[in-house]
Protein backbone atom coordinates (compact mmCIF):
# COMPACT_ATOMS: atom_id res chain seq x y z
CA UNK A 1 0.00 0.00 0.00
CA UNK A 2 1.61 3.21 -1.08
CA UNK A 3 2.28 5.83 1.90
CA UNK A 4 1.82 9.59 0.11
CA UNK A 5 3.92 12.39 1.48
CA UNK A 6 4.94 11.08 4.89
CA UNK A 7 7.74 8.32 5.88
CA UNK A 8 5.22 5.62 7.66
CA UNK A 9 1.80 5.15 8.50
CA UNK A 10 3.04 6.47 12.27
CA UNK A 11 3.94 9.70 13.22
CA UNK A 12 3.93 12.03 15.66
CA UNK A 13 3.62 15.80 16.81
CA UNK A 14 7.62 16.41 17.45
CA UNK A 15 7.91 17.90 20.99
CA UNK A 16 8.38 15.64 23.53
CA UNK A 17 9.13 16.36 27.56
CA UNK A 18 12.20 17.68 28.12
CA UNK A 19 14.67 16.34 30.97
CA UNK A 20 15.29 17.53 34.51
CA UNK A 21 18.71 19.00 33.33
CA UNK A 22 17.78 20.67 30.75
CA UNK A 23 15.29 22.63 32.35
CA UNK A 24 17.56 23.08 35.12
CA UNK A 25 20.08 24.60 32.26
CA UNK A 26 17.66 26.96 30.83
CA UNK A 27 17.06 28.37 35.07
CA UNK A 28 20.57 28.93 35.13
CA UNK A 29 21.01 30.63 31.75
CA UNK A 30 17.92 32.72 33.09
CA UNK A 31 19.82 34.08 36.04
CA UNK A 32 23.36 34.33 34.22
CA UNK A 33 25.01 31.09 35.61
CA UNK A 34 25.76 29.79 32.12
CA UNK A 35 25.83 31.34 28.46
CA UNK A 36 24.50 31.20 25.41
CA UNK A 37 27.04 28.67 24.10
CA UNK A 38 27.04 25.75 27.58
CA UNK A 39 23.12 26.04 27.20
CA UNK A 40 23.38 25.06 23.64
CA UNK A 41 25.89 22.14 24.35
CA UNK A 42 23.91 20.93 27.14
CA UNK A 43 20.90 21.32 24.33
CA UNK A 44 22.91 18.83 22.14
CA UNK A 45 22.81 16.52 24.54
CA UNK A 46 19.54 16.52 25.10
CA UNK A 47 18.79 15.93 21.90
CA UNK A 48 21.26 13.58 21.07
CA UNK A 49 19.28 11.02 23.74
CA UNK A 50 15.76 12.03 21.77
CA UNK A 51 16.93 10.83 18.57
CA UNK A 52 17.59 7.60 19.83
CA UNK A 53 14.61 7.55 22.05
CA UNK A 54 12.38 7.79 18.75
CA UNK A 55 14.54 5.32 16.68
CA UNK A 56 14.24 2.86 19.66
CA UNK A 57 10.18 3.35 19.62
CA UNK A 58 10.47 2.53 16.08
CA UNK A 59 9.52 6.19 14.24
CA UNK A 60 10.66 6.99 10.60
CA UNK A 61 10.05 10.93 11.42
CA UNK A 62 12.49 12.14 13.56
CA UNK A 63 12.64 15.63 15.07
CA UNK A 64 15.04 17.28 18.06
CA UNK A 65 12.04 17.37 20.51
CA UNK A 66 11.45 21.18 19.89
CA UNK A 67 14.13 20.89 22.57
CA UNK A 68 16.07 24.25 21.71
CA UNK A 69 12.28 25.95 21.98
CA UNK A 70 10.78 27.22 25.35
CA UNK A 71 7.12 27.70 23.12
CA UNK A 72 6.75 25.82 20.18
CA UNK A 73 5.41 29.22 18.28
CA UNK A 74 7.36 32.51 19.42
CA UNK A 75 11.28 31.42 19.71
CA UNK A 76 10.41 31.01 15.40
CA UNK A 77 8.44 33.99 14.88
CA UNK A 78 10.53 36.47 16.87
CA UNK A 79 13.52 35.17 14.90
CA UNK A 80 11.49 36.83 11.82
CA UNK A 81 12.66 40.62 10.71
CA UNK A 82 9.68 42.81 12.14
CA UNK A 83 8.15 40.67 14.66
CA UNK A 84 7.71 41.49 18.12
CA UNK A 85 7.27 39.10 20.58
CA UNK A 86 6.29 39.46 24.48
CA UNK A 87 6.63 36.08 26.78
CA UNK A 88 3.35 35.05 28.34
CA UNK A 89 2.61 34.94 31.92
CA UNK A 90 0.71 33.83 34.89
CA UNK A 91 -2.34 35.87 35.49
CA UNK A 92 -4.30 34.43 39.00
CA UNK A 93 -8.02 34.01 38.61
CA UNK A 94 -10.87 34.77 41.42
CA UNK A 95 -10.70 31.51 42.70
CA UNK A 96 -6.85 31.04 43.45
CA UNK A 97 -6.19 29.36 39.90
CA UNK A 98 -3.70 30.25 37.41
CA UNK A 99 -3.96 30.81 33.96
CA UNK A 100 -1.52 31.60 31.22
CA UNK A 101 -2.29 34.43 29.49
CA UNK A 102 -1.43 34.19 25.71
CA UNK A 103 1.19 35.88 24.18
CA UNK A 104 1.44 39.22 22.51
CA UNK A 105 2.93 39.18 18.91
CA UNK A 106 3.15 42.14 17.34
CA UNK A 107 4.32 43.32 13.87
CA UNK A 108 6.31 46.33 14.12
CA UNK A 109 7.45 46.89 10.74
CA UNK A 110 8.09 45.05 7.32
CA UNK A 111 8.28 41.15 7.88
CA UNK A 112 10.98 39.97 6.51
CA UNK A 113 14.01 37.05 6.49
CA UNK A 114 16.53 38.14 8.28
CA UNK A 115 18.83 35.48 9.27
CA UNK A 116 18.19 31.30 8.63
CA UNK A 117 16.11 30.41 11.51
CA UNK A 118 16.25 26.32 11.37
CA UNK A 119 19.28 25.53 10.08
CA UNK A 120 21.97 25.05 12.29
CA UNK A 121 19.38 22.90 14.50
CA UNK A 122 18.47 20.93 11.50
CA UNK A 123 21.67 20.20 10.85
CA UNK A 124 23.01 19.02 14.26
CA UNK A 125 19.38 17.01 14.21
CA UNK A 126 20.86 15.44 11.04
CA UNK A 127 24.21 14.38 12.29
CA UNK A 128 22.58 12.81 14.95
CA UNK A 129 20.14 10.32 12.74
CA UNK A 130 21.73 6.96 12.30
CA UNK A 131 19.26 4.55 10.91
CA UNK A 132 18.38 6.26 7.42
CA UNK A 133 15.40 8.07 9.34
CA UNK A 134 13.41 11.10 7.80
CA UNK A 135 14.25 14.60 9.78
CA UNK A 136 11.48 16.64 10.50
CA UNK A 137 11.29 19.93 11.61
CA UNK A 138 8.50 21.74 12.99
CA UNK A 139 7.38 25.77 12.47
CA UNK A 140 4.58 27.84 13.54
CA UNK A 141 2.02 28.37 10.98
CA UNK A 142 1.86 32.19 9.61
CA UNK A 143 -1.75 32.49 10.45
CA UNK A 144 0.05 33.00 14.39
CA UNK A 145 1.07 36.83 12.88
CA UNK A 146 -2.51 37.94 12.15
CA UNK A 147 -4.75 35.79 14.70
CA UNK A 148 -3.73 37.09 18.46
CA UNK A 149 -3.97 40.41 17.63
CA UNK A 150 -5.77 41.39 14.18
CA UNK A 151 -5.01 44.56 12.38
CA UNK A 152 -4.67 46.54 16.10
CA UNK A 153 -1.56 43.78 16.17
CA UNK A 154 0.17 44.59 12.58
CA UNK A 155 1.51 47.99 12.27
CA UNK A 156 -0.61 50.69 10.05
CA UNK A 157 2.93 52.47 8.98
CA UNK A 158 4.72 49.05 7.92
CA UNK A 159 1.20 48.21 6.74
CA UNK A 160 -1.49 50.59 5.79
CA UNK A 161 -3.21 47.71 3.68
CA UNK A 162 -3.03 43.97 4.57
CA UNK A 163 -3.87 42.77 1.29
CA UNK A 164 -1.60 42.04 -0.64
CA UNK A 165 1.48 42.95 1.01
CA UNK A 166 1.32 41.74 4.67
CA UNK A 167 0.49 37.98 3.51
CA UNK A 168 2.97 38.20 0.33
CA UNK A 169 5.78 39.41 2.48
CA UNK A 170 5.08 37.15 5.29
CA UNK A 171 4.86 34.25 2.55
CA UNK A 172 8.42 35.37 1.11
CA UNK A 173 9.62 35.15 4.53
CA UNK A 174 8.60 31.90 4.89
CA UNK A 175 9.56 30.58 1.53
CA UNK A 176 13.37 31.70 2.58
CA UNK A 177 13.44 29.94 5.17
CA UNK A 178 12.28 26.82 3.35
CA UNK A 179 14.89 27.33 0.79
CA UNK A 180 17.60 27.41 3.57
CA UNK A 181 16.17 24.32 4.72
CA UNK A 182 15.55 22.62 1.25
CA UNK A 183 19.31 23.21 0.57
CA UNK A 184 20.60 21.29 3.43
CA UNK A 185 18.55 18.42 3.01
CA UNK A 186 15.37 19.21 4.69
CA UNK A 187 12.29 16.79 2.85
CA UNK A 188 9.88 17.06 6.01
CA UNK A 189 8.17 20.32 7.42
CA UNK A 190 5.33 20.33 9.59
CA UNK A 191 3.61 24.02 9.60
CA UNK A 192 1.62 23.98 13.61
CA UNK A 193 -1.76 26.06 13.07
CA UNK A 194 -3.73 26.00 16.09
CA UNK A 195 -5.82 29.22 15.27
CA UNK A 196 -8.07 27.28 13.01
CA UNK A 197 -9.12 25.43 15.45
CA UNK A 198 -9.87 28.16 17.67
CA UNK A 199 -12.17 29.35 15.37
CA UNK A 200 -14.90 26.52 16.07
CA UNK A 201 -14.86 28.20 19.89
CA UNK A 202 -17.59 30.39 20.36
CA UNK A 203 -15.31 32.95 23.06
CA UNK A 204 -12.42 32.25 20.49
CA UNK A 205 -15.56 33.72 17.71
CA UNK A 206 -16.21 36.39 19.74
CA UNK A 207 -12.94 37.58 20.54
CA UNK A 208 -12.36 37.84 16.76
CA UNK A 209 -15.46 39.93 16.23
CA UNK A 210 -14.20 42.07 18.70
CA UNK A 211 -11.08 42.83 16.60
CA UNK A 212 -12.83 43.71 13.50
CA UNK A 213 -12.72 40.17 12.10
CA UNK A 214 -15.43 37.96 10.85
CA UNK A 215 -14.80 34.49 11.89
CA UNK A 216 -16.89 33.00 9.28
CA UNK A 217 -14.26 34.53 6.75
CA UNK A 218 -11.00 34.00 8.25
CA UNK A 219 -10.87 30.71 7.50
CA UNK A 220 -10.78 31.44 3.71
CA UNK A 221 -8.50 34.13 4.47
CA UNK A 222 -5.79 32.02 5.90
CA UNK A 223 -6.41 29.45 3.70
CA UNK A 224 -5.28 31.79 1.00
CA UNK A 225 -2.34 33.48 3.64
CA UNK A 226 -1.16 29.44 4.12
CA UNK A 227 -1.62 28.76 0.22
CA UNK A 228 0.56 31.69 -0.36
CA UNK A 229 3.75 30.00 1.53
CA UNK A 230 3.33 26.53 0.07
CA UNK A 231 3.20 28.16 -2.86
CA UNK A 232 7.08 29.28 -2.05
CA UNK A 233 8.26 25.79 -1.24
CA UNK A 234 11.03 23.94 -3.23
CA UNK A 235 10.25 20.57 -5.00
CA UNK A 236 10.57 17.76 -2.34
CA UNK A 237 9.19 19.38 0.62
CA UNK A 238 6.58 17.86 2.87
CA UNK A 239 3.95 20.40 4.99
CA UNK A 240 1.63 19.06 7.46
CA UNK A 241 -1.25 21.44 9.47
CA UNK A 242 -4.16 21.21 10.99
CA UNK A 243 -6.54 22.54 8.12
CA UNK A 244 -7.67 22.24 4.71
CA UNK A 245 -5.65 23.69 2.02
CA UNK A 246 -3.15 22.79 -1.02
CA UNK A 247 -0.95 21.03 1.20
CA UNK A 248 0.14 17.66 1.25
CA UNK A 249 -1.00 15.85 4.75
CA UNK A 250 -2.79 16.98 7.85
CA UNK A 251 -2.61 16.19 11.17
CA UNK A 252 -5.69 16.37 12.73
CA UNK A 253 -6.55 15.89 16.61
CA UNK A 254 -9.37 13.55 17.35
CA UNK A 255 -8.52 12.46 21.13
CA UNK A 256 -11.92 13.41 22.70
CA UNK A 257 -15.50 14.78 22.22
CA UNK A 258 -15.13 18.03 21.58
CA UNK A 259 -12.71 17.08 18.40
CA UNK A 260 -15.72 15.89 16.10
CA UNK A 261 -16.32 13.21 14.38
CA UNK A 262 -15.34 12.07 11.14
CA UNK A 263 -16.96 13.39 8.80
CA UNK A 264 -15.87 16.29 7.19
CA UNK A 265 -12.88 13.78 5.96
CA UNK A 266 -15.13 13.18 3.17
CA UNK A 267 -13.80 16.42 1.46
CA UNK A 268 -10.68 14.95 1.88
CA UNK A 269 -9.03 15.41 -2.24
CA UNK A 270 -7.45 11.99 -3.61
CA UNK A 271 -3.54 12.92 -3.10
CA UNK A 272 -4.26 14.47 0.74
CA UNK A 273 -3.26 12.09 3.46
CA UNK A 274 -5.10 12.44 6.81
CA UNK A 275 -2.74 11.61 9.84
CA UNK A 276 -5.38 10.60 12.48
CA UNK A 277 -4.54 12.24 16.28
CA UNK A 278 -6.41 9.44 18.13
CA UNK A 279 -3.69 9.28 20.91
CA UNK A 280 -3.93 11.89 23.55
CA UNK A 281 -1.06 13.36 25.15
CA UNK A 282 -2.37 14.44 27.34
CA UNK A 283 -2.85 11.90 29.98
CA UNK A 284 -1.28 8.81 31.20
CA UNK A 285 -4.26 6.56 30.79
CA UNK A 286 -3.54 4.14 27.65
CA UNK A 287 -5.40 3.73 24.64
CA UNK A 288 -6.17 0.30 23.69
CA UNK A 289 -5.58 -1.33 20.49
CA UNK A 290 -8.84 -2.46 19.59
CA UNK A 291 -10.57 1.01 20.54
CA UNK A 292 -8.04 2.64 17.95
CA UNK A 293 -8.77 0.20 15.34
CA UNK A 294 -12.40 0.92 15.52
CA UNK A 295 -12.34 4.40 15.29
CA UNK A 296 -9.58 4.10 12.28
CA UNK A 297 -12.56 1.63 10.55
CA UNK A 298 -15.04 4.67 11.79
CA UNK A 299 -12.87 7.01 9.87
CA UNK A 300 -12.41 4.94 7.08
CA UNK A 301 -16.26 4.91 6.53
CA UNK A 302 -15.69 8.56 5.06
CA UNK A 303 -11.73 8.66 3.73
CA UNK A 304 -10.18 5.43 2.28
CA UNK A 305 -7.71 3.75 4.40
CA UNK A 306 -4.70 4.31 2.00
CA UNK A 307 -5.57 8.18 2.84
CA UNK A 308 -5.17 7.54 6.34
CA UNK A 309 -2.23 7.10 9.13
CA UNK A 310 -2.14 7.14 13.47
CA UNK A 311 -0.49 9.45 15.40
CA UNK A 312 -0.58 11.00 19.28
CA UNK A 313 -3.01 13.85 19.06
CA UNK A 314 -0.38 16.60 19.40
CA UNK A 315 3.06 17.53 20.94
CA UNK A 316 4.08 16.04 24.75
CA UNK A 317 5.65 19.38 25.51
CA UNK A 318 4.08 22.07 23.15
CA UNK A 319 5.79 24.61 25.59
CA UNK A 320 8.77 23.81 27.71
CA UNK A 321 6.83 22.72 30.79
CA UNK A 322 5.72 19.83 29.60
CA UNK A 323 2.38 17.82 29.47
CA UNK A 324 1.41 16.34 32.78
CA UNK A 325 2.49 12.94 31.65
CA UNK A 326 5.61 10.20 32.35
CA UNK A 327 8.41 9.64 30.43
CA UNK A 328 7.52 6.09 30.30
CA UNK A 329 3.87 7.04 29.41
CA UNK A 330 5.34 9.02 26.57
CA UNK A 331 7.09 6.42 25.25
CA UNK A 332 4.55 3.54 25.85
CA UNK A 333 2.06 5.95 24.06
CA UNK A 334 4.23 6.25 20.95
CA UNK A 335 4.99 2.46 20.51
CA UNK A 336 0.86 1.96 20.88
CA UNK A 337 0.82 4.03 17.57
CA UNK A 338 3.53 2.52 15.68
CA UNK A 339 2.21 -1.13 16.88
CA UNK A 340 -1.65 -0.27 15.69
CA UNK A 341 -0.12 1.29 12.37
CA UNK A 342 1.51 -1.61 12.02
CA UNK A 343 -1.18 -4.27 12.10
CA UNK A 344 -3.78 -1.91 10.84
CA UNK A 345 -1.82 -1.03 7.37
CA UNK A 346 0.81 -3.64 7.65
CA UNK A 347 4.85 -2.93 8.10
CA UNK A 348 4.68 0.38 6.34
């Protein structure tokens, strides 16, 4: 059975948790005990042991755990010429809970490529890759400049109009730093688009409105804004997100109610491949086999099978804290999905 656009029928997210000492690294960079340059060795490390940890779990994608990141979106986009970025933090609720707040990204002035983002940690994750494995590395989708903050978030002097030169110079951005990528070897990118998703939330609706935006025609919008950097990717280069538009697989969550069901995969288009999220990351509890099978035949009631793959439902570690979840759980987790793959579509 022939696998389009991604190494196996099993893949996966690409952060995972990160260990006690390299958090403990990134406190004392924080408060000046180390530099830039021991943090980044200690990184290496790190990442050195995740590479193995996925070859041993049996995964043909292979990424470096997001492990240099401490948010899987900003440490990219305030990399990018004319992005400003605040951190997030800890606001305290009524009732004695915390929440944290999203963050602020801000376009100050013309977006453009300033420096290769990806590279040199794509090509350490290379070096480190011993079994003929696929690389992957993982990017915030562009949608991430627009959504948080609307037009009040893009600057009127850099940008009077959005349309066309916000989204074409955010998409030539982009496209650079595929090219950088594409010229050291890079087949595999994964674009992360959560914003899409927000849209189905009512609040999330709201909130939108609020800025001037119709959330009924964003969709299309970024559709169009996403189109526009795939448009701007070399020949052999992979994109997965979490949406529908000329890319070439999506990973889509599907670990609990509020997902959905299945089917609006029947618009799925012949040469799309549908990586199901069936395994949650978010909790220890395991999936069985025969519960995944059954939704994978409930899916395949409205995409064929040969469209269709397993995967956890997102990242372990989407930020640097980490999903309340074991190490062992983690890696228990992503041999369930490999295993099911396996007998579902055979060794592929």
């Amino acid at each position: 059975m022939t696998i389009p656009h991604i190494p196996a029928r099993f893949d996966h997210v690409g952060s995972f948790l990160r260990p006690a000492y390299l958090l403990e690294a990134r406190e004392q960079k924080a408060k000046g005990q180390i530099n830039a340059e021991q943090l980044r060795a200690i990184e290496d490390k790190a990442i050195t042991e995740i590479v193995k940890f996925q070859e041993d779990v049996g995964l043909k994608s292979i990424t470096d755990g997001e492990f240099r990141r401490t948010y899987f979106h900003i440490d990219f986009l305030e990399q990018m010429g004319g992005v400003k970025t605040d951190i997030p933090v800890t606001i305290e609720r009524p009732d004695g809970t915390q929440e944290l707040a999203p963050p602020v990204i801000r376009v100050v002035d013309k977006v453009r490529h300033v420096k290769d983002i990806q590279l040199a940690d794509f090509n350490y994750l290379i070096s480190q890759i011993a079994n003929g494995s696929t690389p992957k590395v993982t990017i915030p989708s562009p949608t991430m400049l627009h959504f948080r903050g609307g037009r009040a978030g893009i600057s009127k002097e850099a940008y009077p109009e959005l349309d066309p030169s916000f989204y074409d110079d955010v998409a030539q951005a982009y496209g650079d730093e595929l090219r950088s990528l594409a010229a050291a070897g890079c087949t595999y990118v994964q674009m992360d688009d959560t914003n899409l998703a927000y849209l189905c939330d009512d609040k999330m609706r709201e909130a939108a409105r609020a800025r001037g935006d119709d959330p009924n025609e964003l969709p299309h919008r970024y559709a169009a804004f996403i189109n526009k950097v795939v448009a701007k990717k070399p020949a052999g280069v992979a994109e997965a997100l979490l949406s529908e538009m000329n890319i070439d697989a999506y990973f889509l969550e599907y670990d609990d109610d509020r997902s959905g069901d299945f089917r609006p995969l029947r618009y799925l288009a012949k040469d799309k491949l549908v990586v199901l999220g069936l395994v949650t990351t978010k909790f220890g509890a395991m999936e069985s086999k025969d519960n995944l099978k059954r939704r994978i035949d409930e899916a395949a009631k409205y995409a064929p099978l040969s469209q269709l793959a397993l995967s956890p439902q997102c990242g372990f570690s989407s930020t640097v804290h980490g999903n309340n979840i074991a190490v062992d759980d983690q890696r228990n987790k992503l041999r369930l999905v490999v295993e099911t793959a396996r007998e579902v579509w055979g060794d592929a």
